[in-house]
C-alpha atoms as a PDB file:
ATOM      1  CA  UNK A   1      13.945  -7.933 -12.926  1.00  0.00           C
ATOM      2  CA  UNK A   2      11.526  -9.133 -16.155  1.00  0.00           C
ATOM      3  CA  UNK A   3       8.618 -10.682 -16.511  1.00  0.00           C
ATOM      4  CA  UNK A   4      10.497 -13.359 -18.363  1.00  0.00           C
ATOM      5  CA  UNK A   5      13.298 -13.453 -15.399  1.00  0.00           C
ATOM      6  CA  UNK A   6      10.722 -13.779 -12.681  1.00  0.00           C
ATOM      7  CA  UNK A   7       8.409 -16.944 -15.027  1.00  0.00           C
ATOM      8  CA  UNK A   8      12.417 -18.262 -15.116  1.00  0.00           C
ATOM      9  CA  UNK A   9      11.931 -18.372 -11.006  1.00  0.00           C
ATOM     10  CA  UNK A  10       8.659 -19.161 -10.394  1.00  0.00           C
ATOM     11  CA  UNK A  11       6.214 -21.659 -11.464  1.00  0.00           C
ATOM     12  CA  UNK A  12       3.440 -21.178 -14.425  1.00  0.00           C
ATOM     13  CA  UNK A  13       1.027 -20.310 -11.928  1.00  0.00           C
ATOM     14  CA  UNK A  14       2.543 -17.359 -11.266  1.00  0.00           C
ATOM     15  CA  UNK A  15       1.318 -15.207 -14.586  1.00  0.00           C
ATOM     16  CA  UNK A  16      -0.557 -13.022 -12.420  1.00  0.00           C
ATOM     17  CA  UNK A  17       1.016 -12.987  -8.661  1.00  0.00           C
ATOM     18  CA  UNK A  18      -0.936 -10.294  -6.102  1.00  0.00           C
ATOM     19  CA  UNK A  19       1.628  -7.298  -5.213  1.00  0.00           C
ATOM     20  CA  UNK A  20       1.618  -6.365  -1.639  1.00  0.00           C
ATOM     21  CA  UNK A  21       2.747  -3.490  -0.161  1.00  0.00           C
ATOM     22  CA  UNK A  22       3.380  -3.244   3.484  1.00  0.00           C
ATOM     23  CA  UNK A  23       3.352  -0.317   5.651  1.00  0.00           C
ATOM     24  CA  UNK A  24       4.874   0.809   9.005  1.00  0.00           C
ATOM     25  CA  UNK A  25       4.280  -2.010  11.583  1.00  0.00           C
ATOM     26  CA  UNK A  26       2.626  -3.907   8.885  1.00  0.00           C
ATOM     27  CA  UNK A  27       5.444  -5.852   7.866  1.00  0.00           C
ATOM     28  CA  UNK A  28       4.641  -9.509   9.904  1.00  0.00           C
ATOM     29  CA  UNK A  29       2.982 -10.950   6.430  1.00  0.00           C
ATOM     30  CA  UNK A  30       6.603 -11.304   4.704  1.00  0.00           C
ATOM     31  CA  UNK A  31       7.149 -14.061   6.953  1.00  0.00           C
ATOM     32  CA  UNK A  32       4.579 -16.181   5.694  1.00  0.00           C
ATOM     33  CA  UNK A  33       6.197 -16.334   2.177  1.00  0.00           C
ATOM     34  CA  UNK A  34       7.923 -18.644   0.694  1.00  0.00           C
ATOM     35  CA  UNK A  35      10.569 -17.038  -1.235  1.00  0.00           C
ATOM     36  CA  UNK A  36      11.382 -18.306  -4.305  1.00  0.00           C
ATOM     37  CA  UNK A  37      13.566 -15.094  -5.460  1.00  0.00           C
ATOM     38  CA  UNK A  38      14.493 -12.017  -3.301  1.00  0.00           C
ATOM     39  CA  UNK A  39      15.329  -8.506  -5.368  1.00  0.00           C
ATOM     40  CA  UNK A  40      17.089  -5.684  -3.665  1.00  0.00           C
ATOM     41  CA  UNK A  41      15.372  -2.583  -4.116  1.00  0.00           C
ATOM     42  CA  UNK A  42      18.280  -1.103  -5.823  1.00  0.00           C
ATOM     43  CA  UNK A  43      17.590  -3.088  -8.240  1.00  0.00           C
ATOM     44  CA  UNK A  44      14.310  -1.651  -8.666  1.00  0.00           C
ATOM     45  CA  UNK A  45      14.056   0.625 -11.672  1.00  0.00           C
ATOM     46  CA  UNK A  46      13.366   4.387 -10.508  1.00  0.00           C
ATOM     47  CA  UNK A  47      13.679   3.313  -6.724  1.00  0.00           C
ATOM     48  CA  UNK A  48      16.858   5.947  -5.040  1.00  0.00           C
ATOM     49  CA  UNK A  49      19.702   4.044  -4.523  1.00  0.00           C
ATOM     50  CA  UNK A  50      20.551   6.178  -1.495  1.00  0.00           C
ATOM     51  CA  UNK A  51      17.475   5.817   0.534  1.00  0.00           C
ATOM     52  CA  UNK A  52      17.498   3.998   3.319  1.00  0.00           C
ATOM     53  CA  UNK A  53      14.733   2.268   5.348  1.00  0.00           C
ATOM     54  CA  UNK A  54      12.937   3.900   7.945  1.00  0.00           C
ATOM     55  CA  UNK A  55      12.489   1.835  11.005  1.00  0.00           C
ATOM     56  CA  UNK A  56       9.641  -0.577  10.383  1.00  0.00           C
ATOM     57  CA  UNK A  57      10.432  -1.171   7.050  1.00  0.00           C
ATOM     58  CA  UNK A  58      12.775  -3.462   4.876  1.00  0.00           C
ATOM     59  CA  UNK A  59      13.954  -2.436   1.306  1.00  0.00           C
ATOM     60  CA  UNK A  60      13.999  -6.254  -0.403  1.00  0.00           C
ATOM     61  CA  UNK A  61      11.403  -7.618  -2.876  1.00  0.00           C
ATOM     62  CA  UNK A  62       9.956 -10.996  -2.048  1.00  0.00           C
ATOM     63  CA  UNK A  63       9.196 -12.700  -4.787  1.00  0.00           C
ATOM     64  CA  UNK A  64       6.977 -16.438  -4.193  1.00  0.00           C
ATOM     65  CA  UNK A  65       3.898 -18.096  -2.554  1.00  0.00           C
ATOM     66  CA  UNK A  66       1.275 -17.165   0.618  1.00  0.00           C
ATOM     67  CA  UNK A  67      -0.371 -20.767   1.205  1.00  0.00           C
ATOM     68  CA  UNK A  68      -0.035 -21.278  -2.275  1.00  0.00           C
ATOM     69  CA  UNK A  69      -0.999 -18.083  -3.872  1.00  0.00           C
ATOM     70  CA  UNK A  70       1.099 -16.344  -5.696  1.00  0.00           C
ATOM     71  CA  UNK A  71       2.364 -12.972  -4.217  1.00  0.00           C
ATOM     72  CA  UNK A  72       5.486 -10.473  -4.794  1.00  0.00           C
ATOM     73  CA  UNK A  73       5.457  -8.868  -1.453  1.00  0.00           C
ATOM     74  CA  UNK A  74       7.520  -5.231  -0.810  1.00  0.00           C
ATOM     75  CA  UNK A  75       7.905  -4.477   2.666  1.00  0.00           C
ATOM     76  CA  UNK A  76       8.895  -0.990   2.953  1.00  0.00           C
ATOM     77  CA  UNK A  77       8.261   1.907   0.943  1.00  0.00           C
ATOM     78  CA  UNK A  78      10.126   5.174   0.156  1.00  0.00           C
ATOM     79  CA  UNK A  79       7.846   7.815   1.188  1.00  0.00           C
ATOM     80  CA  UNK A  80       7.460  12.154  -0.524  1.00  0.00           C
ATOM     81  CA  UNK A  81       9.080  13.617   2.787  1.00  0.00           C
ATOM     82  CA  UNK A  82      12.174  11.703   3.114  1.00  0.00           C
ATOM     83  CA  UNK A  83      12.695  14.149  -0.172  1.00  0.00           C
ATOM     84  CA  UNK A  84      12.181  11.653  -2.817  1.00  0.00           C
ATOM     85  CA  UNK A  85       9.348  12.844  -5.924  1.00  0.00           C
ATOM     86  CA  UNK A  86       6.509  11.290  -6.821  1.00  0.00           C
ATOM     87  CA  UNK A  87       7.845   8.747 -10.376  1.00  0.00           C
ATOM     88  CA  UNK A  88      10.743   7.594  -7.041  1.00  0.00           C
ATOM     89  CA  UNK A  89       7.579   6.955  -4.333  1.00  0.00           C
ATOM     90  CA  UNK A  90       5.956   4.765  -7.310  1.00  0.00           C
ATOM     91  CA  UNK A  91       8.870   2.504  -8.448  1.00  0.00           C
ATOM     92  CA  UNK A  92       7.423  -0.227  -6.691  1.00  0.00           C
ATOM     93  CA  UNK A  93       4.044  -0.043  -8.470  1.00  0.00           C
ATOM     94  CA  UNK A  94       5.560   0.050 -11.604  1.00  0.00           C
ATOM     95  CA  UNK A  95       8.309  -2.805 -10.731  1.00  0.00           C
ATOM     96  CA  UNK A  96       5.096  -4.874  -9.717  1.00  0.00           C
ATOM     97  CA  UNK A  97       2.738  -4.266 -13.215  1.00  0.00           C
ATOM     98  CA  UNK A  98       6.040  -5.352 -14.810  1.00  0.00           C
ATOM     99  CA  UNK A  99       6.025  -8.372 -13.209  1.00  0.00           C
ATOM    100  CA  UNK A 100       2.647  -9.137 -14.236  1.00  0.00           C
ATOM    101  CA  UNK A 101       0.676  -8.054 -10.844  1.00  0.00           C
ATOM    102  CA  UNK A 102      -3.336  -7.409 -11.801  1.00  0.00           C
ATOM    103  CA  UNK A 103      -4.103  -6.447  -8.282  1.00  0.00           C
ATOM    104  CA  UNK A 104      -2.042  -4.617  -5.700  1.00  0.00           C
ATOM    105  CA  UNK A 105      -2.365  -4.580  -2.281  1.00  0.00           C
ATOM    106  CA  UNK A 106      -1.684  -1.103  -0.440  1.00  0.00           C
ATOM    107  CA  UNK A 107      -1.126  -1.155   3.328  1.00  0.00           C
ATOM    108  CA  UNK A 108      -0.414   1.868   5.474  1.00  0.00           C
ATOM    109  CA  UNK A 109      -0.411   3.109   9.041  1.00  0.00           C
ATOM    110  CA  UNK A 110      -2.776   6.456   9.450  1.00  0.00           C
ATOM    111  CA  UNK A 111      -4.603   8.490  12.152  1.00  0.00           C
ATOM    112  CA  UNK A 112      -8.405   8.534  12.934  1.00  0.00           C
ATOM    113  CA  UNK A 113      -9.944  11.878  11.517  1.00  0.00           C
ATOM    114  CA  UNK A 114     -13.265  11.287  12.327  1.00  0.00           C
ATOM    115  CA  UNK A 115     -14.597   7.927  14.651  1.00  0.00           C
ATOM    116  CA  UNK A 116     -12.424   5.318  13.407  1.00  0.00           C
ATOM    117  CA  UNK A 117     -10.654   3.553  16.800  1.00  0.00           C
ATOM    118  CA  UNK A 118      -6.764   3.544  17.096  1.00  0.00           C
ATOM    119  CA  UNK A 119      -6.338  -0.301  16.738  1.00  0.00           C
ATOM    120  CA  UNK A 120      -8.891  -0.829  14.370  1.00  0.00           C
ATOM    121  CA  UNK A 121      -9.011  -1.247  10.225  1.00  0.00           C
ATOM    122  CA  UNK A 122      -9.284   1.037   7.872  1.00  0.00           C
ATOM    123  CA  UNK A 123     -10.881  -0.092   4.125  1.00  0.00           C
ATOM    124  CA  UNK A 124      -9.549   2.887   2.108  1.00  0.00           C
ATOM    125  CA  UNK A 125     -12.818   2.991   0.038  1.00  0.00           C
ATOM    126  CA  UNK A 126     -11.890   6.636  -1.963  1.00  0.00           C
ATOM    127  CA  UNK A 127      -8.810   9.079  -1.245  1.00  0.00           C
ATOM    128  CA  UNK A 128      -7.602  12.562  -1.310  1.00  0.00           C
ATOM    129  CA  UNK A 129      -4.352  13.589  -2.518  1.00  0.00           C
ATOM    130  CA  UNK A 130      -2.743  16.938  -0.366  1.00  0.00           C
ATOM    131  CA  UNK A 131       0.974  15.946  -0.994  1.00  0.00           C
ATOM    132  CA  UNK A 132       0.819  18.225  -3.687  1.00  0.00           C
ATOM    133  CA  UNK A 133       2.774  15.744  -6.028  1.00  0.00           C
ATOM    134  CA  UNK A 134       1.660  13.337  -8.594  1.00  0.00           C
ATOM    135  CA  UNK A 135       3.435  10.897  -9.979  1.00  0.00           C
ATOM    136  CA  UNK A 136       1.639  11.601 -13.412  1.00  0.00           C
ATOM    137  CA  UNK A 137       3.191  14.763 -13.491  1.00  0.00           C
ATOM    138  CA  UNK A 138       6.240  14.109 -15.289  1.00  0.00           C
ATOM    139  CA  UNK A 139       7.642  14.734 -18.536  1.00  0.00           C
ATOM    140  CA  UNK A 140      10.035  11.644 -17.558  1.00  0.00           C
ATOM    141  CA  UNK A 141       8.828   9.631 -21.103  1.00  0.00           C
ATOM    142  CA  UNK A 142      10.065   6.546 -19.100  1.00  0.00           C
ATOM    143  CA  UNK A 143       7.224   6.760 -16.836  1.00  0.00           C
ATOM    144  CA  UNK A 144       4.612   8.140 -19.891  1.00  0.00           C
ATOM    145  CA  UNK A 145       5.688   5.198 -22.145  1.00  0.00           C
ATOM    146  CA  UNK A 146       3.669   2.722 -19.199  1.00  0.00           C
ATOM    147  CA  UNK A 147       0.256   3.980 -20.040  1.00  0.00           C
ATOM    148  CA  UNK A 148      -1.950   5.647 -22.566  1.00  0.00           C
ATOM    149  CA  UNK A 149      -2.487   9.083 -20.937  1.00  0.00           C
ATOM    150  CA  UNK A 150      -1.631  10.718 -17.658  1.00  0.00           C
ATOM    151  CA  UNK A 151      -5.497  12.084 -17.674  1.00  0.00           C
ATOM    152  CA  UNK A 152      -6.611   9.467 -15.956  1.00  0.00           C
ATOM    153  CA  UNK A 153     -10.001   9.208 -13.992  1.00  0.00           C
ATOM    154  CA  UNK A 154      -9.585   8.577 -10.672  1.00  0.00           C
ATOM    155  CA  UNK A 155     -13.043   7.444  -9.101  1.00  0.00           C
ATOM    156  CA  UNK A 156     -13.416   4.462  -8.171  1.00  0.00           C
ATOM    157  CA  UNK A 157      -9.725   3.787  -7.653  1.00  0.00           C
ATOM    158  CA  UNK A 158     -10.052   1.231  -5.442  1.00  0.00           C
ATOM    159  CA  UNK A 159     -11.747  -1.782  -6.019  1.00  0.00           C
ATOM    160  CA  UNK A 160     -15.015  -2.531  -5.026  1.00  0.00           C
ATOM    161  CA  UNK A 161     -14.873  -6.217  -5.566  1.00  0.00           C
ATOM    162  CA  UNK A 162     -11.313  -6.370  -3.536  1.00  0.00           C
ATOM    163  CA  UNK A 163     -12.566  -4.143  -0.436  1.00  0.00           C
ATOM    164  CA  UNK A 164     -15.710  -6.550  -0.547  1.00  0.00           C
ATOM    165  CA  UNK A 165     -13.154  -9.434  -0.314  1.00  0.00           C
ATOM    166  CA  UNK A 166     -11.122  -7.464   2.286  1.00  0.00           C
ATOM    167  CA  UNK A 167     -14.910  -6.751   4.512  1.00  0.00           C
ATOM    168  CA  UNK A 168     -15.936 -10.132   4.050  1.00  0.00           C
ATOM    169  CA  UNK A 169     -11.758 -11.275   5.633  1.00  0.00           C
ATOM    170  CA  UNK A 170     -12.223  -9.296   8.671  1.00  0.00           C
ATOM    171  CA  UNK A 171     -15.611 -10.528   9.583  1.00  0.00           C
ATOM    172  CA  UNK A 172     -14.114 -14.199   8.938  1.00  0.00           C
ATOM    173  CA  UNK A 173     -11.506 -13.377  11.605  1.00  0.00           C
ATOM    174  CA  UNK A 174     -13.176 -11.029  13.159  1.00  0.00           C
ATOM    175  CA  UNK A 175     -11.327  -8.158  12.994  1.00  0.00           C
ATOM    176  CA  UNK A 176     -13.307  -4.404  13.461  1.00  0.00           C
ATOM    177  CA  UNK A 177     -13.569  -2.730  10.614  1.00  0.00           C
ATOM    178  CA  UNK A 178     -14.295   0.740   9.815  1.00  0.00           C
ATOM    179  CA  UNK A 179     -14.380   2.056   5.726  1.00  0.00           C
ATOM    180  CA  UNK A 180     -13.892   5.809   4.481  1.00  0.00           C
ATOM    181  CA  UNK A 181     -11.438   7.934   2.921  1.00  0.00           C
ATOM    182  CA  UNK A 182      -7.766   8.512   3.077  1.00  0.00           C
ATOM    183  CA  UNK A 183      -6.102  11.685   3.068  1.00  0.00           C
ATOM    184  CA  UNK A 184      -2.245  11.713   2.155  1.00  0.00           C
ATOM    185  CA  UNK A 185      -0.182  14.433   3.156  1.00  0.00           C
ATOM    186  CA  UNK A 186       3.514  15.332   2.485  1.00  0.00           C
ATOM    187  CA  UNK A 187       4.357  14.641   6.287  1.00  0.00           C
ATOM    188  CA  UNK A 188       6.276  14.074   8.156  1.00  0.00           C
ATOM    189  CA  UNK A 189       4.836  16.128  10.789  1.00  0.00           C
ATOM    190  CA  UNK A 190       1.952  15.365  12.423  1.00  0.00           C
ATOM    191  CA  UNK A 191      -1.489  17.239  11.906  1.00  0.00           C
ATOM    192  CA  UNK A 192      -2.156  20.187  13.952  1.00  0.00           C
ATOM    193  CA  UNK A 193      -5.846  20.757  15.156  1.00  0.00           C
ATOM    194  CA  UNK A 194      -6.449  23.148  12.802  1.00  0.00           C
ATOM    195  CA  UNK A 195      -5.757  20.899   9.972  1.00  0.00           C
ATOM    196  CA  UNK A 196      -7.610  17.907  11.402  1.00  0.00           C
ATOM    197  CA  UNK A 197     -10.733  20.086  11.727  1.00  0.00           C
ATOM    198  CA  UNK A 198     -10.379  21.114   8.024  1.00  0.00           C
ATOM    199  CA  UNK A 199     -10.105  17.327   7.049  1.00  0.00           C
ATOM    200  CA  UNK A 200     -13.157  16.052   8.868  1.00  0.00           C
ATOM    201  CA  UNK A 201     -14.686  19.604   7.060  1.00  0.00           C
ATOM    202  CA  UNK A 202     -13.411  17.924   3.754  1.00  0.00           C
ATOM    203  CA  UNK A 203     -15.019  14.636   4.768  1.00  0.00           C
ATOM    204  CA  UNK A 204     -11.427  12.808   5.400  1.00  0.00           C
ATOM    205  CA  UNK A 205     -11.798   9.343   7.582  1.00  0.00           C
ATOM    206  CA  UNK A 206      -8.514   8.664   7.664  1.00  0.00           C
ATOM    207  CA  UNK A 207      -4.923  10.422   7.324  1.00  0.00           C
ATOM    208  CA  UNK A 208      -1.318   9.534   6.740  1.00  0.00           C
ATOM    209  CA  UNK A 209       1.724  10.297   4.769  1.00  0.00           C
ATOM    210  CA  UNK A 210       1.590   7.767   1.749  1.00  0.00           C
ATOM    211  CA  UNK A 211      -0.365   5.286  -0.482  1.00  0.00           C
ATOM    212  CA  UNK A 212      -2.229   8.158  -2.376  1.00  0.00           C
ATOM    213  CA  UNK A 213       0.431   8.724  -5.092  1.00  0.00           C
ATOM    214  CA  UNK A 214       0.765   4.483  -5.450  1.00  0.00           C
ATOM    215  CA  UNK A 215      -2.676   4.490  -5.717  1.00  0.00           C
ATOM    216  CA  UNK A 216      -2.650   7.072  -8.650  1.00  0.00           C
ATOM    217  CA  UNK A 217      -0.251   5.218 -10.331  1.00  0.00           C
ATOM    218  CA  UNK A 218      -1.650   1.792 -10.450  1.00  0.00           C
ATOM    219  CA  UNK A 219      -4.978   2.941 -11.291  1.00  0.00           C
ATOM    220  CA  UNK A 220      -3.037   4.760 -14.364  1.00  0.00           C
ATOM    221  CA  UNK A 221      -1.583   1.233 -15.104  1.00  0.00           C
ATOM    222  CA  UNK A 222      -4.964  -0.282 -14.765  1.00  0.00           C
ATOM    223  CA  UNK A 223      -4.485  -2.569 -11.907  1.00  0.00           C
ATOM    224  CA  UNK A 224      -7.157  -3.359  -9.055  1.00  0.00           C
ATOM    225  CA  UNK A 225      -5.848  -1.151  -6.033  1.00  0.00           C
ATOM    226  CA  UNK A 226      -6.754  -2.144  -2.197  1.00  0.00           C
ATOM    227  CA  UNK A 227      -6.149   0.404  -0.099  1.00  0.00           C
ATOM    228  CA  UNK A 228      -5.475  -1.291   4.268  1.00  0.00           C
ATOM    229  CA  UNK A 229      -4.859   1.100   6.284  1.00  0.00           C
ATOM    230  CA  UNK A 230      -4.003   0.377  10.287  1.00  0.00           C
ATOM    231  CA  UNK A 231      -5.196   3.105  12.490  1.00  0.00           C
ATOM    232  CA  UNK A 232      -2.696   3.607  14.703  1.00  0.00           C
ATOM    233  CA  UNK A 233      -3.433   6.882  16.669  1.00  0.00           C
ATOM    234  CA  UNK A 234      -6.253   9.942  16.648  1.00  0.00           C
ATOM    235  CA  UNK A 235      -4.961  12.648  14.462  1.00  0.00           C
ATOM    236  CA  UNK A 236      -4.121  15.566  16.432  1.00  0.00           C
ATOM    237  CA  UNK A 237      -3.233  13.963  19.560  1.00  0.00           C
ATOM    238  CA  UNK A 238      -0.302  15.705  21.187  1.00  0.00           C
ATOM    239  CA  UNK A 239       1.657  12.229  22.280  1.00  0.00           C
ATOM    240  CA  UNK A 240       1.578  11.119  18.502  1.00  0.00           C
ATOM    241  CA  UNK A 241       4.952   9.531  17.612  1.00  0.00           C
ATOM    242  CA  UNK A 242       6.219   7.036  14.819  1.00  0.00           C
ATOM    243  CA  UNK A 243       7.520   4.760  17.466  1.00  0.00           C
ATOM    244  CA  UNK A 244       3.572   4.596  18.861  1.00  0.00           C
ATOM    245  CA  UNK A 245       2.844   3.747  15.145  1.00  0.00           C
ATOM    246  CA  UNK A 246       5.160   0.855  15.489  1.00  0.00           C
ATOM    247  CA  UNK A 247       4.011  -0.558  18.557  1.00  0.00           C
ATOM    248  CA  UNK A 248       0.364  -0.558  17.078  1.00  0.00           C
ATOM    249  CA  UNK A 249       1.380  -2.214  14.127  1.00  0.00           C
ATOM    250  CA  UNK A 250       2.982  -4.940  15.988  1.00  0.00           C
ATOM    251  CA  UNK A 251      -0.017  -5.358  18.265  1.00  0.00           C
ATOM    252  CA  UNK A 252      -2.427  -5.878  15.440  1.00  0.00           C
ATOM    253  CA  UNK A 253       0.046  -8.331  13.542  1.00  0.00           C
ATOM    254  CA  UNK A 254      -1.938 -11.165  14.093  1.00  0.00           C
ATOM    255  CA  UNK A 255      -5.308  -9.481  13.266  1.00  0.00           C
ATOM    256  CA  UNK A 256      -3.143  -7.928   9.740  1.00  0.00           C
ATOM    257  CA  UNK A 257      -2.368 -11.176   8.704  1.00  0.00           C
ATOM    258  CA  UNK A 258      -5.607 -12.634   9.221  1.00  0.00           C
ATOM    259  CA  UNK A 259      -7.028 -10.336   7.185  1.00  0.00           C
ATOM    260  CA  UNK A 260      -4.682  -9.853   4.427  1.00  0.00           C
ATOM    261  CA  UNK A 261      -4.445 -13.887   4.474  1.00  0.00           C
ATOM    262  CA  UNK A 262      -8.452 -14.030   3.849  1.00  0.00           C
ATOM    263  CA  UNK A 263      -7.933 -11.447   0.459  1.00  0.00           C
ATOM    264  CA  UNK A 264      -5.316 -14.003  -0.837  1.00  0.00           C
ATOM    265  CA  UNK A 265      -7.655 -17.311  -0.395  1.00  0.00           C
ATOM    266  CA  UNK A 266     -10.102 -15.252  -2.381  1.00  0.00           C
ATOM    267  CA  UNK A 267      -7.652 -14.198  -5.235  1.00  0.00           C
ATOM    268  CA  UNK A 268      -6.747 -17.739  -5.139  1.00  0.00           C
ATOM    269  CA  UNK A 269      -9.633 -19.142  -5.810  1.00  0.00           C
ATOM    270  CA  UNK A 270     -10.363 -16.531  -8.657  1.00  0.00           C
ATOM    271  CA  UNK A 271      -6.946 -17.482  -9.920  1.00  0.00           C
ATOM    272  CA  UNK A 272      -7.807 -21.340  -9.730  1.00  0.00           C
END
């Protein structure tokens, strides 16, 4: 779908709508939307056309308002180790700074490294990337013809006036908070103790199988970048399961929403 499709949809306030992307468990905010236009991921540009969702997540754009600001809300992702490359993982970044999207919204589900509680919130304040893909490594000229260079400096990726917006949401609601660093890894197994000791070695807060690659490619399309992340579970633990993920996700709905709700009403009134 265009740019010029989606203004054809939508009203003029919508030059700059907020992309969200929502995680496993995370996906209670795409009720709150009012839809205006839904897109199949198929349609998507670079998305598989095979994949399926994972439980948890839902493969259909929604394209429309949050309490009046305008949002184009993806709630599911493809993720590295269902076997898809890095340019596939990022579709949805791309389909979003085609839309117009400034600022994008990455949510994720991730284990506690370090201190962090299970049930808590994670603001993804700097990240490392061990997938051992990049979706700037490409000579796809599709992908190249997006941006200037695929050098492209990754401090500060995520943005400090956002995660200030995002601190200053969970205190209004108040939601605990933690902030640190996400490490992705190609998954989808689970992190032995040897590899969570090396992580809190490397100064990792935070770990989980996506986001890090999305991240990477909107910062290369110069859009603000949030990084959420719901801790669901300690890293290493022995009981770790994606159906624990799940259940964690859906018991800190209402706190999710409340938060991501409070970054919208401050977009909105920067958008006003």
């Amino acid at each position: 779908m265009s740019k010029e499709d989606l203004v054809e949809y939508c009203a003029p306030s919508m030059e700059h709508p907020v992309a969200i992307v929502l995680g496993s468990g995370l996906g209670a905010l795409a009720d709150r939307v009012k839809v205006v236009r839904r897109i199949p991921y198929e349609d998507i540009d670079g998305f598989p056309q095979e994949a399926l969702p994972i439980e948890g997540h839902r493969f259909e754009v929604l394209v429309g308002t949050i309490d009046g600001v305008p949002v184009v809300v993806y709630p599911g992702r493809v993720h590295l180790y269902q076997g898809y490359n890095a340019l596939q993982v990022t579709s949805l970044v791309r389909h979003a700074h085609r839309l117009g999207c400034r600022d994008i919204i990455l949510t994720c589900a991730s284990g506690a490294v370090r201190d962090a509680k299970p049930g808590t919130f994670g603001l993804i304040t700097d990240q490392m990337n061990l997938t051992g893909h990049n979706p700037l490594s490409t000579p796809e000229g599709a992908a190249h013809s997006l941006f200037d260079t695929p050098f492209v400096p990754m401090t500060g990726a995520y943005s400090n006036y956002l995660t200030t917006f995002a601190r200053e949401a969970a205190a209004e609601v108040g939601v605990e908070c933690s902030e640190g660093t996400y490490v992705g890894m190609l998954g989808p197994s689970f992190e032995t103790d040897a590899e969570v000791k090396a992580l809190g070695i490397l100064g990792a807060d935070y770990v989980g199988c996506s986001t890090v690659c999305e991240a990477i490619m909107a910062r290369a399309l110069k859009m603000q970048v949030l990084g959420l992340t719901l801790v669901t579970n300690k890293a290493g633990a022995a009981d770790n399961s994606h159906e624990a993920e799940l259940a964690a996700g859906n018991a800190a709905a209402d706190d999710t929403t409340g938060v991501l709700l409070g970054v919208l009403r401050r977009l909105g009134g920067l958008q006003a």
